[in-house]
PDB file of N, CA and C in Angstrom:
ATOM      1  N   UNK A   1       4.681  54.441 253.137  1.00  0.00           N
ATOM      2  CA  UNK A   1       5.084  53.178 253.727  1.00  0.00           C
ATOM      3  C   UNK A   1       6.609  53.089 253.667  1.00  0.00           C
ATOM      4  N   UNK A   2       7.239  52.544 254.676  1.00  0.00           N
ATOM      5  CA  UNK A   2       8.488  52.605 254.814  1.00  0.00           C
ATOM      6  C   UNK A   2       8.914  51.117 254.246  1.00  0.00           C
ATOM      7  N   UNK A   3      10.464  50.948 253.730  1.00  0.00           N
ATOM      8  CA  UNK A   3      10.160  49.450 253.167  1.00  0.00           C
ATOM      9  C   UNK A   3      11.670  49.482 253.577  1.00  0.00           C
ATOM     10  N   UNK A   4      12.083  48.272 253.605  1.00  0.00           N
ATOM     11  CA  UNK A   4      14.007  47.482 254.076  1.00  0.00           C
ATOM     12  C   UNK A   4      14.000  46.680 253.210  1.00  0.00           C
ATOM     13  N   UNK A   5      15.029  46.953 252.280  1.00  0.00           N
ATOM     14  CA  UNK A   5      15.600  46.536 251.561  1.00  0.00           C
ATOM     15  C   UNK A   5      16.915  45.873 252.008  1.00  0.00           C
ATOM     16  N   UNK A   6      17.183  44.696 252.094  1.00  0.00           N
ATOM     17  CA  UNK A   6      18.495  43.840 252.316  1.00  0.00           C
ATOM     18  C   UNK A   6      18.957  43.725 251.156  1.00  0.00           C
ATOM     19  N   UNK A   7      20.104  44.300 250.969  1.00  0.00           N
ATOM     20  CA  UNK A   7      21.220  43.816 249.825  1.00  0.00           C
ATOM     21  C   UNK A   7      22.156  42.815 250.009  1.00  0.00           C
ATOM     22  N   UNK A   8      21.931  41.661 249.435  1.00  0.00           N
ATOM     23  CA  UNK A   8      23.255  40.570 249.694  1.00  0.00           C
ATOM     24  C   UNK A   8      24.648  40.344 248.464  1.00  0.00           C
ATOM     25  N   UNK A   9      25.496  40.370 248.856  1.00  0.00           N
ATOM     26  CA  UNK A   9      26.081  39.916 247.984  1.00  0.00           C
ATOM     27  C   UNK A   9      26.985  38.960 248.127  1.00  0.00           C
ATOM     28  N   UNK A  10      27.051  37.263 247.138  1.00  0.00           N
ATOM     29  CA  UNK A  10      27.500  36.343 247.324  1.00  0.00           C
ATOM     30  C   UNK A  10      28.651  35.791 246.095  1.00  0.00           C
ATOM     31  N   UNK A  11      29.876  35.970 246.466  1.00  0.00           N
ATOM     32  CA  UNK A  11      30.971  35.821 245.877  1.00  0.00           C
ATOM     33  C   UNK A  11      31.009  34.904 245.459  1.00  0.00           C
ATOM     34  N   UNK A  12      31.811  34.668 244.287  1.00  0.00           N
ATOM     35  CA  UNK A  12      32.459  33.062 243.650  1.00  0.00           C
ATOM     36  C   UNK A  12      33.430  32.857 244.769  1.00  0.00           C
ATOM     37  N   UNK A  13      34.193  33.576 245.117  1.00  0.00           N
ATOM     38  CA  UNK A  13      34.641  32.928 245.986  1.00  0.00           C
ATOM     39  C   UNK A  13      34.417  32.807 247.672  1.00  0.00           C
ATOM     40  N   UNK A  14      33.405  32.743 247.457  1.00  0.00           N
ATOM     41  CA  UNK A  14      32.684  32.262 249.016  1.00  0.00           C
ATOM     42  C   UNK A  14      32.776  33.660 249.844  1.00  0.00           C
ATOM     43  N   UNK A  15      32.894  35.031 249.357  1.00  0.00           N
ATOM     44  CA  UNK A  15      32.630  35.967 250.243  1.00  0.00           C
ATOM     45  C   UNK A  15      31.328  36.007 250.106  1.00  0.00           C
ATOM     46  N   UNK A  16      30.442  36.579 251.281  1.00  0.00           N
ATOM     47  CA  UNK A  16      29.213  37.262 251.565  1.00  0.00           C
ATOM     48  C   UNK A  16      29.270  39.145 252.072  1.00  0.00           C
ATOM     49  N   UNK A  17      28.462  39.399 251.164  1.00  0.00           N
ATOM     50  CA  UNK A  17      28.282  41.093 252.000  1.00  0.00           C
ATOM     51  C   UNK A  17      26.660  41.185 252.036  1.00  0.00           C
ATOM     52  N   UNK A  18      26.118  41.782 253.316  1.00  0.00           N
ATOM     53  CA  UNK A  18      24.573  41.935 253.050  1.00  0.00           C
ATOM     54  C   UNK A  18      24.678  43.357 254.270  1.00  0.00           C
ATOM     55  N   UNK A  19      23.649  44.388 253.628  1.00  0.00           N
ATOM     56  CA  UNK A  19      23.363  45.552 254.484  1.00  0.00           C
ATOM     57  C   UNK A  19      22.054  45.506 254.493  1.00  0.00           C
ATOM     58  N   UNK A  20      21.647  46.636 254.776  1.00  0.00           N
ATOM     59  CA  UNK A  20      20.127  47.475 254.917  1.00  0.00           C
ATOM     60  C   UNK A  20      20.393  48.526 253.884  1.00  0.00           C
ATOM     61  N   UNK A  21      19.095  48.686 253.488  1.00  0.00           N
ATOM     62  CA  UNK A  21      18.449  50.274 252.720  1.00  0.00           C
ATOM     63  C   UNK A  21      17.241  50.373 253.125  1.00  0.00           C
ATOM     64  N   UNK A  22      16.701  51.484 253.639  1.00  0.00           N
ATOM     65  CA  UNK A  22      15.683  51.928 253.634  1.00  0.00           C
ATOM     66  C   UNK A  22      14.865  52.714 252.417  1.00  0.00           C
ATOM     67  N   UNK A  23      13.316  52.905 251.712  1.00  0.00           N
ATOM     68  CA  UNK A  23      13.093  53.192 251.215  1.00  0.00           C
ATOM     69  C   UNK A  23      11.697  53.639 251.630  1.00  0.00           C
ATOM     70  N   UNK A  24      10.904  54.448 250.653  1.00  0.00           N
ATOM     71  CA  UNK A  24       9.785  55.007 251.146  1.00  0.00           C
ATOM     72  C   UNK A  24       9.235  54.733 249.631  1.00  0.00           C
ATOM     73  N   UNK A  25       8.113  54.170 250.015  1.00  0.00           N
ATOM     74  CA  UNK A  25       7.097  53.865 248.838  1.00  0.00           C
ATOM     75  C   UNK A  25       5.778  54.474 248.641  1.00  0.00           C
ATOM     76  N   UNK A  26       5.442  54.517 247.335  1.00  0.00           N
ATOM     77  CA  UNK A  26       4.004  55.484 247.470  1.00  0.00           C
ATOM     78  C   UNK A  26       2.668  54.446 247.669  1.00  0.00           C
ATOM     79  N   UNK A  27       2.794  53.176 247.443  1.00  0.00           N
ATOM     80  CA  UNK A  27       1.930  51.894 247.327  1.00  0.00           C
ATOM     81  C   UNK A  27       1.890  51.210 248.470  1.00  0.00           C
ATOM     82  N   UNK A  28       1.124  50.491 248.654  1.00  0.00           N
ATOM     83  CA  UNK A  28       0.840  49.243 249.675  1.00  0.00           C
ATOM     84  C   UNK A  28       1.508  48.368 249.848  1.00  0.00           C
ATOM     85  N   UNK A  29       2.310  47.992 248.474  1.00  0.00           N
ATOM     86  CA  UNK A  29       2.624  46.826 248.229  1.00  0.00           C
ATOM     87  C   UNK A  29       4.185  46.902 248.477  1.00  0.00           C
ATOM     88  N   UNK A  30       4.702  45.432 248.694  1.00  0.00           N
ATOM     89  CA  UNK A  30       6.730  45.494 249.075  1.00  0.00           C
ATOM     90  C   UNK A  30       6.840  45.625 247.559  1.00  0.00           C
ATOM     91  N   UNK A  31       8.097  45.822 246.960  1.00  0.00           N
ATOM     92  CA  UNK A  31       8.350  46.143 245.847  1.00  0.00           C
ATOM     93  C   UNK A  31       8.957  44.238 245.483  1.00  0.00           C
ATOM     94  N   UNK A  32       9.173  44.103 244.543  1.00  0.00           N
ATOM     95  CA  UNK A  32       9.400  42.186 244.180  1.00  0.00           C
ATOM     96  C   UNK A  32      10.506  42.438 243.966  1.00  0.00           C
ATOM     97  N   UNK A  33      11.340  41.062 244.924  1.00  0.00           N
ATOM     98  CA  UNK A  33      12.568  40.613 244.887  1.00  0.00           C
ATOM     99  C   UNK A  33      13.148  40.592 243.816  1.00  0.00           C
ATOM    100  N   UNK A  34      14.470  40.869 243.774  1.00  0.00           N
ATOM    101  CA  UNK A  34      15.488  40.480 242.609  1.00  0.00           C
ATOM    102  C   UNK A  34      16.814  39.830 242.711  1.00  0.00           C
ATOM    103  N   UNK A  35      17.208  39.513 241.820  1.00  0.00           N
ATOM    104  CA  UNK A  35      18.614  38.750 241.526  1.00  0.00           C
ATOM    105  C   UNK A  35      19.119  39.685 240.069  1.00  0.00           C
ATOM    106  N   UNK A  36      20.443  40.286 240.630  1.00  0.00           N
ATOM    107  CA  UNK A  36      21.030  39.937 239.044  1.00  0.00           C
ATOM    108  C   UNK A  36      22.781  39.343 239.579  1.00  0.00           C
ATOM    109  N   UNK A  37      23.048  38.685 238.321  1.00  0.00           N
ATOM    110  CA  UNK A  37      24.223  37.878 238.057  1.00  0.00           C
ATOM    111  C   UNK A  37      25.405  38.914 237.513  1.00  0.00           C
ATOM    112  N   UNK A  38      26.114  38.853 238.461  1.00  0.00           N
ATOM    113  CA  UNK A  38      27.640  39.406 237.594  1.00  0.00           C
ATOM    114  C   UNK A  38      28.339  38.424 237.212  1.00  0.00           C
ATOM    115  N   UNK A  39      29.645  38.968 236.524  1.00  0.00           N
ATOM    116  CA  UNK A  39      30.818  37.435 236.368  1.00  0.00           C
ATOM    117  C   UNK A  39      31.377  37.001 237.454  1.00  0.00           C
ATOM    118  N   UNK A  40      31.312  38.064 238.657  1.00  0.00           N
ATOM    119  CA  UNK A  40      32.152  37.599 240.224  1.00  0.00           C
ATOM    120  C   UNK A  40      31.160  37.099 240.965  1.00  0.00           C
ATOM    121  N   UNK A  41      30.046  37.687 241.231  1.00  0.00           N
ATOM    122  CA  UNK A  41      28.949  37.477 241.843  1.00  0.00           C
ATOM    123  C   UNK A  41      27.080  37.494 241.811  1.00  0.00           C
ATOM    124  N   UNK A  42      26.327  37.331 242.357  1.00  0.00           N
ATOM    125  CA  UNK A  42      25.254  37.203 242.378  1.00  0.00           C
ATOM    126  C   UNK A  42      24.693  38.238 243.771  1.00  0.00           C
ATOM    127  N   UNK A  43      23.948  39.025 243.020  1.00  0.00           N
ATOM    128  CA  UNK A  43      23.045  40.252 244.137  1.00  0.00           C
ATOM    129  C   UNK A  43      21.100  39.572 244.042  1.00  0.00           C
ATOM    130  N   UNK A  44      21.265  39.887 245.285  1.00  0.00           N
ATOM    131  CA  UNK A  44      20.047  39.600 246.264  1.00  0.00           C
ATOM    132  C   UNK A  44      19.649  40.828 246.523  1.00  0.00           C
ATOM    133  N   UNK A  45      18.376  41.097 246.071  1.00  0.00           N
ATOM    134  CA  UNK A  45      17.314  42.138 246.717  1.00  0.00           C
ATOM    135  C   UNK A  45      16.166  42.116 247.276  1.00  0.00           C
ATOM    136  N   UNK A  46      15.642  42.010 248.775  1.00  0.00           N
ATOM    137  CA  UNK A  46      14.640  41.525 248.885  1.00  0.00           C
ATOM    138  C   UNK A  46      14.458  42.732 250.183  1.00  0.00           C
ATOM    139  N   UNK A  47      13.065  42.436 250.012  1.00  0.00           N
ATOM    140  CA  UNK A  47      12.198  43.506 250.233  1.00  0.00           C
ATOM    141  C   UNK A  47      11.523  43.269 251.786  1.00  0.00           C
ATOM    142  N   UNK A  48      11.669  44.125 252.747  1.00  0.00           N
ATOM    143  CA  UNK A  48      10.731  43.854 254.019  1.00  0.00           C
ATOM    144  C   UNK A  48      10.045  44.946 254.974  1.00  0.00           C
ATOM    145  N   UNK A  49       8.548  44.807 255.351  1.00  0.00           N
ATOM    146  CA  UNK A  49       8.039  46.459 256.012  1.00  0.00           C
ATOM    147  C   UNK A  49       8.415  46.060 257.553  1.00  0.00           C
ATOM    148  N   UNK A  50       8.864  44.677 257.856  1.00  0.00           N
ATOM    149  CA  UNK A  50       9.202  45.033 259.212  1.00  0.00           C
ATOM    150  C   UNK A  50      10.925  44.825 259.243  1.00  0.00           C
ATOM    151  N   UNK A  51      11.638  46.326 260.292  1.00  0.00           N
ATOM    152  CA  UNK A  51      12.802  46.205 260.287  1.00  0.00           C
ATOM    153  C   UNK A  51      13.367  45.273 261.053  1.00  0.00           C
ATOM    154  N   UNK A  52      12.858  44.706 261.978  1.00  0.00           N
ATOM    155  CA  UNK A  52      13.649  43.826 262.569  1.00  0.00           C
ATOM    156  C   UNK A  52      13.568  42.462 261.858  1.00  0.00           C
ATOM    157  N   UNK A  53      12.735  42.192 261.356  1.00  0.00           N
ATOM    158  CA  UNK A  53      12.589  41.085 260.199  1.00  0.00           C
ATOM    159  C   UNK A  53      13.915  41.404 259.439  1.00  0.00           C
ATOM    160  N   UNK A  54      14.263  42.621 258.639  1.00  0.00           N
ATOM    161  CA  UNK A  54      14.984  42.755 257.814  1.00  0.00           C
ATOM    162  C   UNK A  54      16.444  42.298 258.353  1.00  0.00           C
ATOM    163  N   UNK A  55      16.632  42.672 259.593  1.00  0.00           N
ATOM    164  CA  UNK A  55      17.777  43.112 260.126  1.00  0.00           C
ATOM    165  C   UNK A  55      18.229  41.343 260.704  1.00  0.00           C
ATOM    166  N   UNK A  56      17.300  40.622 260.684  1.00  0.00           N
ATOM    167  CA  UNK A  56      17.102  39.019 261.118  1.00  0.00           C
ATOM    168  C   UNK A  56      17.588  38.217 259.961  1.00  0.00           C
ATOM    169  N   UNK A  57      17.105  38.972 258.478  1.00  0.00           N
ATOM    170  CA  UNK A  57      17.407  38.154 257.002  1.00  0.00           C
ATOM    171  C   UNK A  57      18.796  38.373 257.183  1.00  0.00           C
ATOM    172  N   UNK A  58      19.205  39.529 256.849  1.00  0.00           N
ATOM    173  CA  UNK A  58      20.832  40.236 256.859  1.00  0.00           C
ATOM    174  C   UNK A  58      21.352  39.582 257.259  1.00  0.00           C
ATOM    175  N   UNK A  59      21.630  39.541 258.864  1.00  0.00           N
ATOM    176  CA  UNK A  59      22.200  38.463 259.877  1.00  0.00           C
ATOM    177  C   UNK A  59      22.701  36.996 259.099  1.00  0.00           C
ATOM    178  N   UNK A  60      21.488  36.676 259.047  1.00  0.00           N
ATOM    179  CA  UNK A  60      21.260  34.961 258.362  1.00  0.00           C
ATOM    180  C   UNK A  60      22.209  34.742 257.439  1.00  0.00           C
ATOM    181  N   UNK A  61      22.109  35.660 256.419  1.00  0.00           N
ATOM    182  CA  UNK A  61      22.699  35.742 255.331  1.00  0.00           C
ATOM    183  C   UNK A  61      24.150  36.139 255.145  1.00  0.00           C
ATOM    184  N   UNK A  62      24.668  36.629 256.257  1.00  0.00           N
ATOM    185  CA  UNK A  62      26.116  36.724 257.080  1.00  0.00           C
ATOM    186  C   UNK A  62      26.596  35.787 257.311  1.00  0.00           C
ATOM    187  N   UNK A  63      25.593  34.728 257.955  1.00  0.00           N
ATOM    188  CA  UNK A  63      26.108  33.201 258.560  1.00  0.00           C
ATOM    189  C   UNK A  63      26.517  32.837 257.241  1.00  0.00           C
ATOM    190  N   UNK A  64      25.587  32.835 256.135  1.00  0.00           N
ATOM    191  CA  UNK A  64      26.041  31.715 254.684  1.00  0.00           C
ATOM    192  C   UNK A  64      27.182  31.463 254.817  1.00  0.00           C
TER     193      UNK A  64
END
């Protein structure tokens, strides 16, 4: 199963960065979202099997 991974990243000071990763999984299942906290910023990992879905979150998350 192929899976899209969107990476966001949201600055203290109001920058945003978000890409794509692709991944290949051995399970059925999306792998579960994460957050971890730095001292500058906060990372977003979230998980999607359709790419244009993924590529729709990304976007969004550009606008922030």
């Amino acid at each position: 199963m192929k899976v899209y991974c969107v990476v966001t990243e949201f600055y203290d000071n109001g920058k945003v960065k978000a890409w794509i990763t692709d991944h290949t999984t051995n399970g059925e299942r999306l792998p579960q979202s994460s957050t971890t906290v730095y001292r500058n910023k906060d990372v977003y990992r979230d998980y999607f099997s359709d790419k244009s879905e993924a590529i729709r979150f990304c976007d969004e998350a550009k606008e922030a």
